[in-house]
Protein backbone atom coordinates (compact mmCIF):
# COMPACT_ATOMS: atom_id res chain seq x y z
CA UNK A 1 10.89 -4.82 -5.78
CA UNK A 2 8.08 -5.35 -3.25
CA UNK A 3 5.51 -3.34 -3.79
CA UNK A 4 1.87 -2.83 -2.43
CA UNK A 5 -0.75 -1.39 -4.18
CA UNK A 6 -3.64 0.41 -2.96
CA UNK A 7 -6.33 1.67 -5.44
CA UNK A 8 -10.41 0.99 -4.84
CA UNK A 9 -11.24 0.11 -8.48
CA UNK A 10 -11.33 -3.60 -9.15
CA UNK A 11 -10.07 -3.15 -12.77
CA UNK A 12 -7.28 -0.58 -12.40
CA UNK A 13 -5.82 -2.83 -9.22
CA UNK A 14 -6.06 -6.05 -11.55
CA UNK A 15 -4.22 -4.29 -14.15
CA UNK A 16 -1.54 -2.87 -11.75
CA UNK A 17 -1.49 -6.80 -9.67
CA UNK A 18 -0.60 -7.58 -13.21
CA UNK A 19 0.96 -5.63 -15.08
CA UNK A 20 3.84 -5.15 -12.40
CA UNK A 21 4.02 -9.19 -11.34
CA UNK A 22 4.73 -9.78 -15.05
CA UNK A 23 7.95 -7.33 -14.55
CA UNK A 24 9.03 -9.39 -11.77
CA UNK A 25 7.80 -7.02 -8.84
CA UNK A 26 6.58 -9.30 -5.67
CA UNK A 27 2.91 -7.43 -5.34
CA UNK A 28 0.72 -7.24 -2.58
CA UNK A 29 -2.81 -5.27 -3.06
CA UNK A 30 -6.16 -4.09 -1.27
CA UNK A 31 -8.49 -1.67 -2.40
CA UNK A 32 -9.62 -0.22 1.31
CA UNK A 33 -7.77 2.30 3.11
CA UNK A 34 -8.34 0.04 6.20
CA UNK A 35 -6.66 -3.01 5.05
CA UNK A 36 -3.87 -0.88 3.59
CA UNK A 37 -3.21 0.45 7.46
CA UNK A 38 -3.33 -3.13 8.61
CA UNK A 39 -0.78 -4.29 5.45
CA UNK A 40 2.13 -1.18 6.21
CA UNK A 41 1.99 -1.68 10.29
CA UNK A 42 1.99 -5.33 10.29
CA UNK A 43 4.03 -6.79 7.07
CA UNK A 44 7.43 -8.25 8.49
CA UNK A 45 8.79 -7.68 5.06
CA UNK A 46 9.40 -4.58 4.32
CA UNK A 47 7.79 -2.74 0.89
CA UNK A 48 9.79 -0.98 -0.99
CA UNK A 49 7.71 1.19 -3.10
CA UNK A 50 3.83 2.20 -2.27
CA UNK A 51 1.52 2.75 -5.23
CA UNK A 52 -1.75 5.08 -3.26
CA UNK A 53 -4.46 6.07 -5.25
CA UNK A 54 -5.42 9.42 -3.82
CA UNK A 55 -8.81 9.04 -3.13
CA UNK A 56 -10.01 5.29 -1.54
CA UNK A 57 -13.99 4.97 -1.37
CA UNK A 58 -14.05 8.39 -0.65
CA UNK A 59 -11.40 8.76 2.11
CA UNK A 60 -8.05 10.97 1.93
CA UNK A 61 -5.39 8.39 1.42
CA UNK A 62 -2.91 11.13 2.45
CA UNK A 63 -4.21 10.19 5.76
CA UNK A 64 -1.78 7.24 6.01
CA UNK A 65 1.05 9.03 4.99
CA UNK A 66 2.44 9.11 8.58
CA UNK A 67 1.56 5.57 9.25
CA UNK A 68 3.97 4.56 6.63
CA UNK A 69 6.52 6.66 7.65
CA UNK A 70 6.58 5.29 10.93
CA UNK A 71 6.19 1.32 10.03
CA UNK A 72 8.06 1.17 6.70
CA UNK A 73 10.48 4.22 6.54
CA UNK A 74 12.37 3.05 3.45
CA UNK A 75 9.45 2.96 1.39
CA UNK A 76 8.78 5.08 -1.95
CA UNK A 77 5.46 6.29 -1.96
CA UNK A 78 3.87 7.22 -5.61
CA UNK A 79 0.67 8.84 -5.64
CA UNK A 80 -1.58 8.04 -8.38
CA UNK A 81 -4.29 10.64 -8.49
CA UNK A 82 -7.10 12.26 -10.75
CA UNK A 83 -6.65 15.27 -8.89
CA UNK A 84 -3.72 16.51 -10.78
CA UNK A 85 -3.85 20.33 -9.98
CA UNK A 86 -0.72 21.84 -8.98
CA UNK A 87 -2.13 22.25 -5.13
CA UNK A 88 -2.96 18.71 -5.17
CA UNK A 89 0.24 17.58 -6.35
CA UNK A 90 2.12 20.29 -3.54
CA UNK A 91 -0.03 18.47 -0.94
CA UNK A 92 1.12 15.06 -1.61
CA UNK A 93 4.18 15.52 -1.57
CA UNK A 94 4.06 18.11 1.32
CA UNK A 95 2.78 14.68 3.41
CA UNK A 96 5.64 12.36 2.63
CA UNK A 97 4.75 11.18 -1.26
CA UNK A 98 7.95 10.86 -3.05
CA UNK A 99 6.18 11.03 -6.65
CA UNK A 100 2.83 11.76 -7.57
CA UNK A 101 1.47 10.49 -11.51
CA UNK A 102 -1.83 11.90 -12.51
CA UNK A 103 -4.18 9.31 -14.11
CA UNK A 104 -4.48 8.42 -16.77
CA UNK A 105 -1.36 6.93 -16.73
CA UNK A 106 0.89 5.08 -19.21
CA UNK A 107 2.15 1.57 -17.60
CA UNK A 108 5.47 2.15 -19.93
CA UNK A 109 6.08 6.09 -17.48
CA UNK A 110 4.48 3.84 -14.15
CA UNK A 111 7.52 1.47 -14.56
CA UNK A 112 9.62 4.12 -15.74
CA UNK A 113 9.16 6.31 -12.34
CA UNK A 114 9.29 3.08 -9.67
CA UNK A 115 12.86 2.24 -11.20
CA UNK A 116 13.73 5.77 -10.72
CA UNK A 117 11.77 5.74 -7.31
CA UNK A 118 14.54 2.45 -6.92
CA UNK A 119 17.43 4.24 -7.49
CA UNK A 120 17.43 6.78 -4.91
CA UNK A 121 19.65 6.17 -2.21
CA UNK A 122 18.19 4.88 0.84
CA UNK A 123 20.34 3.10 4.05
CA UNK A 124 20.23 -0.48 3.62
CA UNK A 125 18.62 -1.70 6.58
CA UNK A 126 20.92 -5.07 6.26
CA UNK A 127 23.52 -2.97 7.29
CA UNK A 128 22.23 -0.34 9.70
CA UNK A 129 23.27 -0.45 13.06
CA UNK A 130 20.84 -1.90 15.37
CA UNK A 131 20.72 -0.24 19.48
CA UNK A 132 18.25 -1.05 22.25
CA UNK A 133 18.48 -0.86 25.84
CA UNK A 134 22.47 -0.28 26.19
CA UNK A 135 22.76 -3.10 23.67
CA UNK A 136 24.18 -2.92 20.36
CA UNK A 137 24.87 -4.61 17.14
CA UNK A 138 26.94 -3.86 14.31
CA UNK A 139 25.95 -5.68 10.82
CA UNK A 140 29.20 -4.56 9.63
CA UNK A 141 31.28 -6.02 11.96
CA UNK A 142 29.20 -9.00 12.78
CA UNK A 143 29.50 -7.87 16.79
CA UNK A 144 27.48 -7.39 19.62
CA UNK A 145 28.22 -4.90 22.50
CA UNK A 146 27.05 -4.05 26.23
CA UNK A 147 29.00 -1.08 26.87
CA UNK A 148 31.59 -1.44 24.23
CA UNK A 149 32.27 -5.47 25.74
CA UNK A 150 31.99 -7.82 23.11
CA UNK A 151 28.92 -10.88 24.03
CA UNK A 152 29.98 -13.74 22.23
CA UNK A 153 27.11 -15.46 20.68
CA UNK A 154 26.68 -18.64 18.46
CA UNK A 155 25.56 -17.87 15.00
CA UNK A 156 22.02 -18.10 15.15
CA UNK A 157 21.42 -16.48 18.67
CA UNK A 158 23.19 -13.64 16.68
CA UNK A 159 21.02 -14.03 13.56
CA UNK A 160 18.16 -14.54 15.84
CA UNK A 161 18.85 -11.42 17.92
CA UNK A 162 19.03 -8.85 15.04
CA UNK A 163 16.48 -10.30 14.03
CA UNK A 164 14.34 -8.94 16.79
CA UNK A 165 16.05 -6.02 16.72
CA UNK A 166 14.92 -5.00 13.24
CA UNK A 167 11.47 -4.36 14.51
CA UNK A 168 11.85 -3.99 18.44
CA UNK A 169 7.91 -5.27 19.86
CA UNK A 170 7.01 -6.97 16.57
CA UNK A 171 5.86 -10.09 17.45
CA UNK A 172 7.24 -13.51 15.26
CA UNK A 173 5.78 -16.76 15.50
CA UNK A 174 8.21 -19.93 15.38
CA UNK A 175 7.03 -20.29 11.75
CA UNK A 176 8.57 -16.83 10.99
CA UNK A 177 11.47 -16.92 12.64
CA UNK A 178 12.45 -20.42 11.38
CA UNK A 179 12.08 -19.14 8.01
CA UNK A 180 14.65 -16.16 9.09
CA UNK A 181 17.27 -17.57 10.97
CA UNK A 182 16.82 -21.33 9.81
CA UNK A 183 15.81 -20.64 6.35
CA UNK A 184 13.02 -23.75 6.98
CA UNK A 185 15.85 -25.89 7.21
CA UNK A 186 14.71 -27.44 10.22
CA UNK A 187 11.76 -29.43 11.47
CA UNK A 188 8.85 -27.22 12.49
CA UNK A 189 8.01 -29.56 15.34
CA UNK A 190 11.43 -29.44 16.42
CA UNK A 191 12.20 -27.14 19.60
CA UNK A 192 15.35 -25.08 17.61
CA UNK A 193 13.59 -21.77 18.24
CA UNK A 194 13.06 -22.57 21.97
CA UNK A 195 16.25 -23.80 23.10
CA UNK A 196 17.89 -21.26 20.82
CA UNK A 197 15.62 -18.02 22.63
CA UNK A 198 16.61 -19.68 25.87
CA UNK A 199 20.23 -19.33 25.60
CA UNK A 200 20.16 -15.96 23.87
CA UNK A 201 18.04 -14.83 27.14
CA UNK A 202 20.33 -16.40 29.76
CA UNK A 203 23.16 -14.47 27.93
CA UNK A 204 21.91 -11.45 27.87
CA UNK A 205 20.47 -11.42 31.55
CA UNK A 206 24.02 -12.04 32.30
CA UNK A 207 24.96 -8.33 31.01
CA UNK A 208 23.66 -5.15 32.07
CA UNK A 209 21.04 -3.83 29.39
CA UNK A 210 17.81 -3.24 29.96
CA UNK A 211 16.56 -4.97 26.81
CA UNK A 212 14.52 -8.54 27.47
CA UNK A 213 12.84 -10.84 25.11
CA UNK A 214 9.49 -11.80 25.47
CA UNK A 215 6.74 -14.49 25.06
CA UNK A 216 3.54 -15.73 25.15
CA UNK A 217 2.48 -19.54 24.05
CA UNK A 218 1.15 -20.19 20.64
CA UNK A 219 1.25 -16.35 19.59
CA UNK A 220 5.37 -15.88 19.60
CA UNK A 221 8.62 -13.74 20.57
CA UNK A 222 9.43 -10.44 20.54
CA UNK A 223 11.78 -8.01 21.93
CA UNK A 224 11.73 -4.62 23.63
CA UNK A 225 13.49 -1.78 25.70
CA UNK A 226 13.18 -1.67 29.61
């Protein structure tokens, strides 16, 4: 599971970095509610679970609540609070939280609650159907559609489209999108991505969607709705 972590004392963060790495979960941590904002709207892998101490050098980690909901909707969110009144607890989970464990805490009921967190069904975004601009494609079926007409694409302008369409305006550099749709198999100062964007774009001005796939030197590619 992919997990990030969010608690302002050193020790309790080192224990959790640890603690949870050593069960196999991939862990990414911070210990300001600023970072943490920075870490849920720009991570191109999505976290599964979200461990948020409630209170983060004295700000309301509540707060980014929303943010998370918006930038990594299939996330589990587990509060971990020393305010453990009832109306704290209401409030949490009022916001979004899907769990809330009053500290202290046992690591053996913290493991416990994350695989339960796990279990809960959620839509797997591998398979989710992906729409933008008149433009859509099916995971499922492996097909892409203007209109209900089929665009026939090679298989990594397809890989490379959904791709985009995962995260419509989120930029990827070459680096990132090799890894993707190449899996690094490829030379990084070769010009795959290029040529490959190219072709993708001169197919898709051919049809009429309003979707287009943008630029800019040395920063990367993204996609978006017109």
């Amino acid at each position: 599971m992919r997990i990030l972590v969010v608690e302002d004392e050193a020790r309790v963060l080192r224990f959790l970095e640890e603690s949870l790495r050593h069960e196999g979960h991939l862990v990414s941590a911070c210990r300001r509610l600023s970072e943490a904002k920075d870490l849920v709207a720009s991570s191109v892998e999505p976290f599964e679970a979200i461990l948020l101490d409630r209170m983060i050098h004295g700000e309301d980690s509540i707060t980014l609540l929303p943010l998370v909901r918006e930038h990594q909707p299939l996330a589990k969110i587990l509060v971990l609070s020393a305010l453990n009144s009832v109306d704290e607890k209401a409030r949490a989970l009022d916001a979004g939280a899907d769990d809330y464990l009053s500290k202290p805490f046992s690591l053996v009921e913290l493991t416990a609650r994350l695989r339960a967190l796990g279990r809960r069904s959620s839509p797997d975004p591998r398979t989710a159907k992906l729409e933008l601009g008149g433009l859509s494609l099916d995971p499922l079926a492996h097909v892409v559609e203007v209109a209900g007409r089929r665009i026939d694409l090679s298989q990594k302008e397809y890989l490379l489209l959904q791709t985009l369409l995962q995260r419509p305006g989120q930029v990827y550099n070459r680096f990132q999108l090799l890894d993707r749709v190449w899996n690094s198999q490829f030379d990084i100062e070769s010009n795959v991505v290029e040529v490959t964007v190219r072709n993708l774009r001169r197919k898709l001005e051919s049809e009429p969607c309003r979707v287009v796939i943008s630029s800019r030197r040395n920063v990367g590619y993204w996609i978006e709705g017109t």
